[in-house]
Protein backbone atom coordinates (compact mmCIF):
# COMPACT_ATOMS: atom_id res chain seq x y z
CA UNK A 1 0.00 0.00 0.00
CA UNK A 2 1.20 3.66 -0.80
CA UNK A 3 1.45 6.15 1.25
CA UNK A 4 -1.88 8.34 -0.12
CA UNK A 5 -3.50 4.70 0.22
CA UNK A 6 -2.56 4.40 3.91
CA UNK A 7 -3.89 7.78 4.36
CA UNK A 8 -7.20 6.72 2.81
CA UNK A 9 -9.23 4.08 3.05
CA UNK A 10 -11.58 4.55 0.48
CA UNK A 11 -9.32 4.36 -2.27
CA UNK A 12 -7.72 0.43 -0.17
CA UNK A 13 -8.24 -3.25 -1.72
CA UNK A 14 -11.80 -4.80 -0.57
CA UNK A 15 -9.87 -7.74 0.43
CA UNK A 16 -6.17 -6.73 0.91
CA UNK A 17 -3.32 -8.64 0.71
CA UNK A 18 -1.92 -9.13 3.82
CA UNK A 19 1.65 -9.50 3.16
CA UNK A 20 1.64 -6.81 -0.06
CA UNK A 21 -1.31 -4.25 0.81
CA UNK A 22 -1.02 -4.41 4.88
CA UNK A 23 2.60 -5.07 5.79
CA UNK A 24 1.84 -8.09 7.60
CA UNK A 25 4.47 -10.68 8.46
CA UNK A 26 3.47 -14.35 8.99
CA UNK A 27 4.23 -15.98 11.81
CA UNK A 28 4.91 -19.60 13.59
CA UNK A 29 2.27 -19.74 16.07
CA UNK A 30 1.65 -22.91 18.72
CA UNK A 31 -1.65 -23.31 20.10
CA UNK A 32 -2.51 -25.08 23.03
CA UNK A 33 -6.28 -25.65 24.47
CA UNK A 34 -6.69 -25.07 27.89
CA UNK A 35 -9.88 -25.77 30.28
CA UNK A 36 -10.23 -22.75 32.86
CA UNK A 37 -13.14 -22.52 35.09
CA UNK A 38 -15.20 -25.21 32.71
CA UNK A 39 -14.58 -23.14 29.55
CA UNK A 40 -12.78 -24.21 26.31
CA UNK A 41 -10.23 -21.63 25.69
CA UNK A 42 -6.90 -21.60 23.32
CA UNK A 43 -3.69 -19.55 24.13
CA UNK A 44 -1.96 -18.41 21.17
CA UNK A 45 1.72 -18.24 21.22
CA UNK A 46 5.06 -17.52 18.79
CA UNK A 47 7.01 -19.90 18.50
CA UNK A 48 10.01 -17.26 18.80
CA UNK A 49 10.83 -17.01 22.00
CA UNK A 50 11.65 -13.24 21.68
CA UNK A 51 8.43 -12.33 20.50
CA UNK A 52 7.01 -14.52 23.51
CA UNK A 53 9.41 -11.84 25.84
CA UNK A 54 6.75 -9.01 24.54
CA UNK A 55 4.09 -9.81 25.58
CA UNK A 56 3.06 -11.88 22.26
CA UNK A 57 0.15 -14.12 22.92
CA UNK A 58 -3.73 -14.25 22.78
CA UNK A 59 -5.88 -15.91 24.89
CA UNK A 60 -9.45 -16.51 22.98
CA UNK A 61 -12.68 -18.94 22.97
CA UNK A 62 -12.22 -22.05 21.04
CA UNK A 63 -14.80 -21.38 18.96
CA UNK A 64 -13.39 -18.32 17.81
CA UNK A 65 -10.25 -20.40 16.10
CA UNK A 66 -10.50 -21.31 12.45
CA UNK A 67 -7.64 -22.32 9.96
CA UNK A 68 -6.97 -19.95 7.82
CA UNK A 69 -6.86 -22.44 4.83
CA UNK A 70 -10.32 -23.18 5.30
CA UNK A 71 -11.29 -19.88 4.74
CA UNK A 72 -9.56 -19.14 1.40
């Protein structure tokens, strides 16, 4: 994306690359279910180690996980 396109949504991709239009940079993630309090819940975590030392990770309902494949 150019720099009058990050400026402006309008004139943006309806479905933007993620690598070429957003700047994005895939990732290794690991995933590992968890049961808290009776509830199905994933954390999501690099699998660099530095990025873990920022404060990397999500914590969400299983439901809300999908592969990414699936969806394309």
């Amino acid at each position: 994306m150019d720099r009058e396109q990050r400026g402006d949504w309008r004139h943006a991709p309806e479905d933007p690359d993620p690598v070429d239009d957003l700047g994005y940079e895939a990732v290794e993630l690991d995933m590992i279910g968890t049961d808290a309090d009776g509830e199905n819940r994933v954390l999501v975590l690099p699998t660099d180690e530095e990025m873990l030392a920022d404060d990397a990770f999500v914590i969400v309902d299983e439901a809300a996980v999908e592969e990414l494949s699936a969806k394309r």
